[in-house]
Protein backbone atom coordinates (compact mmCIF):
# COMPACT_ATOMS: atom_id res chain seq x y z
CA UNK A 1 -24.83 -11.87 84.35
CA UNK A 2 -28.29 -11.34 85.03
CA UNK A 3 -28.40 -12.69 88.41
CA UNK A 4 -26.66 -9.54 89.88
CA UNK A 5 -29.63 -9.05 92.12
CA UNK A 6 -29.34 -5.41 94.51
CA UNK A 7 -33.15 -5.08 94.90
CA UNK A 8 -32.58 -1.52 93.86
CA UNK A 9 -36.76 -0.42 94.26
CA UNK A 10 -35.29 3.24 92.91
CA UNK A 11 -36.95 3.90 89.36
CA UNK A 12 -34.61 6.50 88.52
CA UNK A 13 -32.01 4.16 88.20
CA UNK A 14 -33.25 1.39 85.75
CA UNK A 15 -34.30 1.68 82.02
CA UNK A 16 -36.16 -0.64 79.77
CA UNK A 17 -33.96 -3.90 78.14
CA UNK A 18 -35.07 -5.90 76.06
CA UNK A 19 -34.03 -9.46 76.96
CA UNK A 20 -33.25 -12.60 74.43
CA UNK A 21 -36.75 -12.95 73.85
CA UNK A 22 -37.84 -9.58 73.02
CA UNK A 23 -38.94 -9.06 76.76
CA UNK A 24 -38.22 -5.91 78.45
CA UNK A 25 -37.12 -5.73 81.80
CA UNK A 26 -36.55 -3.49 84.68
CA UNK A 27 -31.79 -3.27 84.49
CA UNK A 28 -29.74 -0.41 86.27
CA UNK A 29 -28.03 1.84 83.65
CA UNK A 30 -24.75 -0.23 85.12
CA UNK A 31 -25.91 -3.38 84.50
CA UNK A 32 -26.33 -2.90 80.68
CA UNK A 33 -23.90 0.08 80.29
CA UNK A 34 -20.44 -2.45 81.47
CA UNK A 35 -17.50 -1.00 83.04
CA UNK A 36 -16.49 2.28 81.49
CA UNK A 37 -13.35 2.28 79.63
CA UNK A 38 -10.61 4.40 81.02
CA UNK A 39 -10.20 8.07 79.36
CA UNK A 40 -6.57 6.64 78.78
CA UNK A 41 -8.01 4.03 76.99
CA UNK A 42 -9.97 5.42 74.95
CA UNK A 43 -7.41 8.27 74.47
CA UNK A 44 -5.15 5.75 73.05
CA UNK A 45 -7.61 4.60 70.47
CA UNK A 46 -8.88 8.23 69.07
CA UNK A 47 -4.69 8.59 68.29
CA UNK A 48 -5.03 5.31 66.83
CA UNK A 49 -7.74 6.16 64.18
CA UNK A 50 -6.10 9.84 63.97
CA UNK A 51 -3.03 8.18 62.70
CA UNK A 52 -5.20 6.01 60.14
CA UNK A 53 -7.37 8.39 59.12
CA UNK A 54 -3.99 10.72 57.88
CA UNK A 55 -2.19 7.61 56.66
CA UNK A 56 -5.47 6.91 54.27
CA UNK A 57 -6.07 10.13 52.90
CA UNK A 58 -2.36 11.12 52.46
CA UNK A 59 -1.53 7.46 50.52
CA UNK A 60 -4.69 6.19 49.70
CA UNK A 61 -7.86 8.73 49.38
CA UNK A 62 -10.33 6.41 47.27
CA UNK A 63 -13.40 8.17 49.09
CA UNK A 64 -13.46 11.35 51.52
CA UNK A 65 -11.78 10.76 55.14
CA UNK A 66 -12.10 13.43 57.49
CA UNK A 67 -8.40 13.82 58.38
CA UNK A 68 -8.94 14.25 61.98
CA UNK A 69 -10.69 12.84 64.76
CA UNK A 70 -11.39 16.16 66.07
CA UNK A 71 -14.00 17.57 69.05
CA UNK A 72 -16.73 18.59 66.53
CA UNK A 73 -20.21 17.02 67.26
CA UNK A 74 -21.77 15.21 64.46
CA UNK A 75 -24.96 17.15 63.02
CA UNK A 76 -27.58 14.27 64.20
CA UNK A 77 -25.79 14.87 67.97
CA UNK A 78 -25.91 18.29 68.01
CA UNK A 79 -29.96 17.77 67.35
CA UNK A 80 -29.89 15.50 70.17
CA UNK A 81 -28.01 18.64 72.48
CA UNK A 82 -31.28 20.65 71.95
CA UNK A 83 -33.41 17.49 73.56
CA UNK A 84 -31.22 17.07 76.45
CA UNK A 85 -31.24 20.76 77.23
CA UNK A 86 -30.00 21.37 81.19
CA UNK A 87 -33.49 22.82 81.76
CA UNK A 88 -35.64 19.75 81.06
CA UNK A 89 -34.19 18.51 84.38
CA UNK A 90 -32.38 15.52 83.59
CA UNK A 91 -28.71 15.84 84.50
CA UNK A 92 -27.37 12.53 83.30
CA UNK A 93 -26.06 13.24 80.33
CA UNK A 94 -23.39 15.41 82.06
CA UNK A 95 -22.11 12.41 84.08
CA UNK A 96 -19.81 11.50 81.08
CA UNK A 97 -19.72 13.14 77.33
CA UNK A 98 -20.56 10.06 74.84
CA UNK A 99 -17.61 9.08 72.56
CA UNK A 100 -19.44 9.63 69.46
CA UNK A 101 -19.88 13.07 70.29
CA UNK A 102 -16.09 13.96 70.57
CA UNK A 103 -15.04 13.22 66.92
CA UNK A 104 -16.58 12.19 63.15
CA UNK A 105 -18.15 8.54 63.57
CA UNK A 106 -19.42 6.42 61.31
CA UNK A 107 -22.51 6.05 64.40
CA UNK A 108 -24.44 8.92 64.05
CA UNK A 109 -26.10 8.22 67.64
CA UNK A 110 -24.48 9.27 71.09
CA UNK A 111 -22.48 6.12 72.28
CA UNK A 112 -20.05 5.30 74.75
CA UNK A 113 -17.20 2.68 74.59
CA UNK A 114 -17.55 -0.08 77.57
CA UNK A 115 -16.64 -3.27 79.08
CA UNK A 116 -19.16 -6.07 77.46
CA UNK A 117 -17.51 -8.72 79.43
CA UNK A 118 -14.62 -11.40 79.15
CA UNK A 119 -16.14 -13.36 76.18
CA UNK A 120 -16.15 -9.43 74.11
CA UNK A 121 -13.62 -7.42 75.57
CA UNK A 122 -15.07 -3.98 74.72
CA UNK A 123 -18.01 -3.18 73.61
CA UNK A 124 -20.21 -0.09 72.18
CA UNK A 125 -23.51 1.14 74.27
CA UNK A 126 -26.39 3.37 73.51
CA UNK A 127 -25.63 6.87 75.58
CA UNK A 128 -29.58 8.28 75.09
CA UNK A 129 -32.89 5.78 74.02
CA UNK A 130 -32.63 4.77 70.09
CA UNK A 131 -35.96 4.03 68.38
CA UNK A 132 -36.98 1.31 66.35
CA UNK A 133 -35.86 2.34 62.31
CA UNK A 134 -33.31 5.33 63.52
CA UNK A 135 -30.02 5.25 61.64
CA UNK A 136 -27.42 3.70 63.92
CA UNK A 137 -24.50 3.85 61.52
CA UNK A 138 -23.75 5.25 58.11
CA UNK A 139 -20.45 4.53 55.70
CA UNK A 140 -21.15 7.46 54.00
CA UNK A 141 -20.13 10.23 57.12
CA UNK A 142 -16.67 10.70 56.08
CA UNK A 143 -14.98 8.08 58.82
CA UNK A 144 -14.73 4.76 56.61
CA UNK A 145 -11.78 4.12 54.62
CA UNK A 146 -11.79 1.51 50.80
CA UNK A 147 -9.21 -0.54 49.07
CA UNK A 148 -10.20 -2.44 45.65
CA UNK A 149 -7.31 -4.30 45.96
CA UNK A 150 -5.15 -7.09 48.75
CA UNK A 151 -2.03 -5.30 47.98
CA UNK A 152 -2.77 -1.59 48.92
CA UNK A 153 -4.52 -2.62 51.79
CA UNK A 154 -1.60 -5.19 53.13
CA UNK A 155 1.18 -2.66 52.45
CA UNK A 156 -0.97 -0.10 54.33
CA UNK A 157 -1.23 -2.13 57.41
CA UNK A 158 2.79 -3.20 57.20
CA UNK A 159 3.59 0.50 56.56
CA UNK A 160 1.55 1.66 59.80
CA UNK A 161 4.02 1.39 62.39
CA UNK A 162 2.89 0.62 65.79
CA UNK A 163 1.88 -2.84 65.98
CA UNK A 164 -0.83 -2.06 67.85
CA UNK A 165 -2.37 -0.13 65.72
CA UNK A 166 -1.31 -2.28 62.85
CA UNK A 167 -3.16 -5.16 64.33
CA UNK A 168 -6.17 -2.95 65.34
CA UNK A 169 -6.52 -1.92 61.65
CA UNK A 170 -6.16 -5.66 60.44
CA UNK A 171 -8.64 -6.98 63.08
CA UNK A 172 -10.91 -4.14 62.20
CA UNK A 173 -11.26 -4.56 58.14
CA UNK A 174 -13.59 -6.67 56.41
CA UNK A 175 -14.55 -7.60 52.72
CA UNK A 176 -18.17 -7.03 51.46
CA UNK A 177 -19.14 -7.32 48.20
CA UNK A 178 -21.88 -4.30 47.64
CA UNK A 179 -24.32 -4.71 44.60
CA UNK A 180 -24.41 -1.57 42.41
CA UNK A 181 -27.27 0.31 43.19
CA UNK A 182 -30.16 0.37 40.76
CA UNK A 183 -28.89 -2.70 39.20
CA UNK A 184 -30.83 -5.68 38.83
CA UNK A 185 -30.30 -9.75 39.52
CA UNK A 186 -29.20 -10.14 36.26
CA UNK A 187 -27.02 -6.70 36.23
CA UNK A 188 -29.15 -4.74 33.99
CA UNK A 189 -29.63 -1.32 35.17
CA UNK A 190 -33.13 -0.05 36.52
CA UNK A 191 -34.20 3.10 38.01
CA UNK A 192 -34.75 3.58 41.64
CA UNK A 193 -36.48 7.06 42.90
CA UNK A 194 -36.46 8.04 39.53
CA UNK A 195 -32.27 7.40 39.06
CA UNK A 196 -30.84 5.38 37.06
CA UNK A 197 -27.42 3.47 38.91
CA UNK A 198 -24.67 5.59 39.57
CA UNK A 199 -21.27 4.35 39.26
CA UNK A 200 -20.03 4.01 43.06
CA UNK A 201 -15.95 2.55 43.78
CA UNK A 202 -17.34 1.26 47.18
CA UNK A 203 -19.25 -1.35 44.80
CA UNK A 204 -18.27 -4.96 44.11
CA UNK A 205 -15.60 -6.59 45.94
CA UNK A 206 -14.17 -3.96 48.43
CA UNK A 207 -12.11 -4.07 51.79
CA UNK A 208 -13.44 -1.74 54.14
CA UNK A 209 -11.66 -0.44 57.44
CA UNK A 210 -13.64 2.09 60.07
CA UNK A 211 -11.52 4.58 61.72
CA UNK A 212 -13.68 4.84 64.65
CA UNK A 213 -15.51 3.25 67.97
CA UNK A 214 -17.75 1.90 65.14
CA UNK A 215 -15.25 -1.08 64.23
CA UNK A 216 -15.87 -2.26 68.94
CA UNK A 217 -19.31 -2.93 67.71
CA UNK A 218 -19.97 -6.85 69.23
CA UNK A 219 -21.87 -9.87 67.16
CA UNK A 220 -25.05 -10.56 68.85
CA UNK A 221 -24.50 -14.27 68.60
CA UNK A 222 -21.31 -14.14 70.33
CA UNK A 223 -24.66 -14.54 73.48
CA UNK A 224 -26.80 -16.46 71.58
CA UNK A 225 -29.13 -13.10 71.41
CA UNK A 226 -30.61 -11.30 67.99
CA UNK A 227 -28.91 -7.95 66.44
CA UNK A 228 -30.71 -5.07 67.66
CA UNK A 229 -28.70 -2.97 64.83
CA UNK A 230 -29.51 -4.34 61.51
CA UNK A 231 -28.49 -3.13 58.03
CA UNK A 232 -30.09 -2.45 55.15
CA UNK A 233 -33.14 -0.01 54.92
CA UNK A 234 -36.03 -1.18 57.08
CA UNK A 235 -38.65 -2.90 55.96
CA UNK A 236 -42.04 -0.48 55.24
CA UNK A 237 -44.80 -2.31 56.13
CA UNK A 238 -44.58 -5.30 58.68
CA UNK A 239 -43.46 -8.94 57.94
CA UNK A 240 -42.03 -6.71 54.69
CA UNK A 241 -37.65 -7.13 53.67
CA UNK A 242 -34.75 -4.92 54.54
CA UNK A 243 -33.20 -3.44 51.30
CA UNK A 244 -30.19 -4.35 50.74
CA UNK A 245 -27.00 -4.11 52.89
CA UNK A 246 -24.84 -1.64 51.99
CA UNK A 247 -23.93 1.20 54.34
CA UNK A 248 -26.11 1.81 56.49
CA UNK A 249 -27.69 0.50 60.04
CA UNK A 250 -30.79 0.80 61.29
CA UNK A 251 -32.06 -0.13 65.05
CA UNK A 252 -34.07 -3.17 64.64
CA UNK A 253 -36.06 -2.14 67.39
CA UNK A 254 -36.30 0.11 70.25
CA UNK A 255 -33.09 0.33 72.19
CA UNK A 256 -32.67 1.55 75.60
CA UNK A 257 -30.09 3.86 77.00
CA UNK A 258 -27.45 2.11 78.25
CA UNK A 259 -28.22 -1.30 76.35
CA UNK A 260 -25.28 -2.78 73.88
CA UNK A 261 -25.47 -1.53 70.23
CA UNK A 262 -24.95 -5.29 68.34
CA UNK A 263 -25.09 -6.18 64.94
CA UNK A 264 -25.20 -9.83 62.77
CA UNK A 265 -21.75 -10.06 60.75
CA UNK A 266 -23.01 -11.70 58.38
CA UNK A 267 -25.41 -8.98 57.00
CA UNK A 268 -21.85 -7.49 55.52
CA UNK A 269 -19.20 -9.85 55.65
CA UNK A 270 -18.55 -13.38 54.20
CA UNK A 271 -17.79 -15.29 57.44
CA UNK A 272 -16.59 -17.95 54.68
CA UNK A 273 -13.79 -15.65 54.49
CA UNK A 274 -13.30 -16.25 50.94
CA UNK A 275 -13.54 -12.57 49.91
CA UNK A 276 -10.06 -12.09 51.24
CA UNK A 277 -8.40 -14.65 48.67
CA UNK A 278 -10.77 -12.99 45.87
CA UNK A 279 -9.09 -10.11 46.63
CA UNK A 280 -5.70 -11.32 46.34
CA UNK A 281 -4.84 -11.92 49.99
């Protein structure tokens, strides 16, 4: 859908995107940002997590779940408040309040829920410029529910109600086996920073389910294009490896306001699907 050509000349109105290739190129905020979703919409999906997030903690509760998908801004957003301050001049930000900054997210960067097209459906898009290395996405804010097992997970999903939501939460889940940390190839334990492994129930074998916008997030292949959110710790040095994937994203480069947050499956999911039957499903 690149060939939506306006000759718009007005700089205020395009941003930097990178293309396939790495390329960047001159794209209105509209082009990359999709059709918004409808407040109804998206309405209908914060009730949806809501009714998760009390379900989990009330029947569940392996690991903290904030019980609410409330107004509060997440700490990293209200940093981001103080740089788009009304007085720098740049009024754009009050065209539309990002979804990540009306509730607890597992993204810790401003984002807004959009239309990626009829091959995604809908999709999740930068709301301010991300640089290369920032933390995208983190397991560890509060908004990411666990089961260790096929049956508390599949009598949570029948037990949920609304179909809908039901078949939200089903779509939305996916098995990832996490290493411990501080434990070596052969499963001795070593120390990392100076710690030796702690004992962590997200390790192993684990379902996971995300009660927020983070769960729209798109596959970058689905285009034939490269992740530009990428987990595991970045590498320190160039040509260097990630660490390992385990909960939390990084950009993978810079990414422009406006520009699709994607992310490679199979950094955290066996696209074999075989982790489902290991876990008795």
């Amino acid at each position: 859908d690149d060939d939506d050509d306006d000759d718009d000349d007005d700089d205020d109105d395009s941003i930097e995107a990178h293309d396939e290739d790495g390329a960047t190129e001159g794209r209105t905020k509209q082009q990359l940002a999709g059709d918004v979703v409808s407040e109804k919409r998206l309405r209908g999906l914060e009730r949806q997590w809501a009714t998760m997030r009390d379900k989990y903690v009330r029947e569940v509760n392996l690991v903290p779940v904030a019980i609410r998908y409330n107004n509060n801004l997440h700490e990293s957003d209200k940093d981001n408040e103080v740089q788009n301050d009304p007085s720098d001049g740049n009024d754009d930000d009050d065209e539309e309040t990002p979804i990540s900054n009306r509730g607890i997210s597992a993204l810790v960067v401003p984002s807004r829920i959009g239309d990626a097209g009829p091959s995604k459906g809908r999709g999740v898009f930068a709301a301010r410029p991300i640089r290369e290395g920032e933390l995208v996405s983190s397991l560890d804010n509060g908004s990411t529910g666990v089961f260790k097992d096929g049956r508390s997970w599949r009598n949570f999903a029948a037990t949920l109600g609304d179909a809908e939501t039901a078949c939200n939460f089903i779509e939305w889940s996916w098995v990832q086996t996490i290493r411990p940390l501080g434990e070596s190839d052969d499963g001795d334990a070593v120390e990392i920073d100076g710690h030796v492994k702690v004992d962590d129930i997200r390790d192993g074998l684990t379902i996971f389910a995300a009660f927020d916008e983070s769960n729209l997030l798109n596959a970058a292949d689905w285009d034939d294009g490269e992740a530009n959110v990428r987990c595991g710790t970045p590498p320190t040095e160039a040509g260097g490896e990630r660490g390992p994937c385990r909960y939390h994203y990084y950009a993978a480069r810079d990414i422009a306001e406006g520009e699709e947050l994607l992310v490679n499956y199979g950094e955290f999911e066996d696209l074999s699907q075989q982790g489902w039957t290991d876990i008795g499903l």
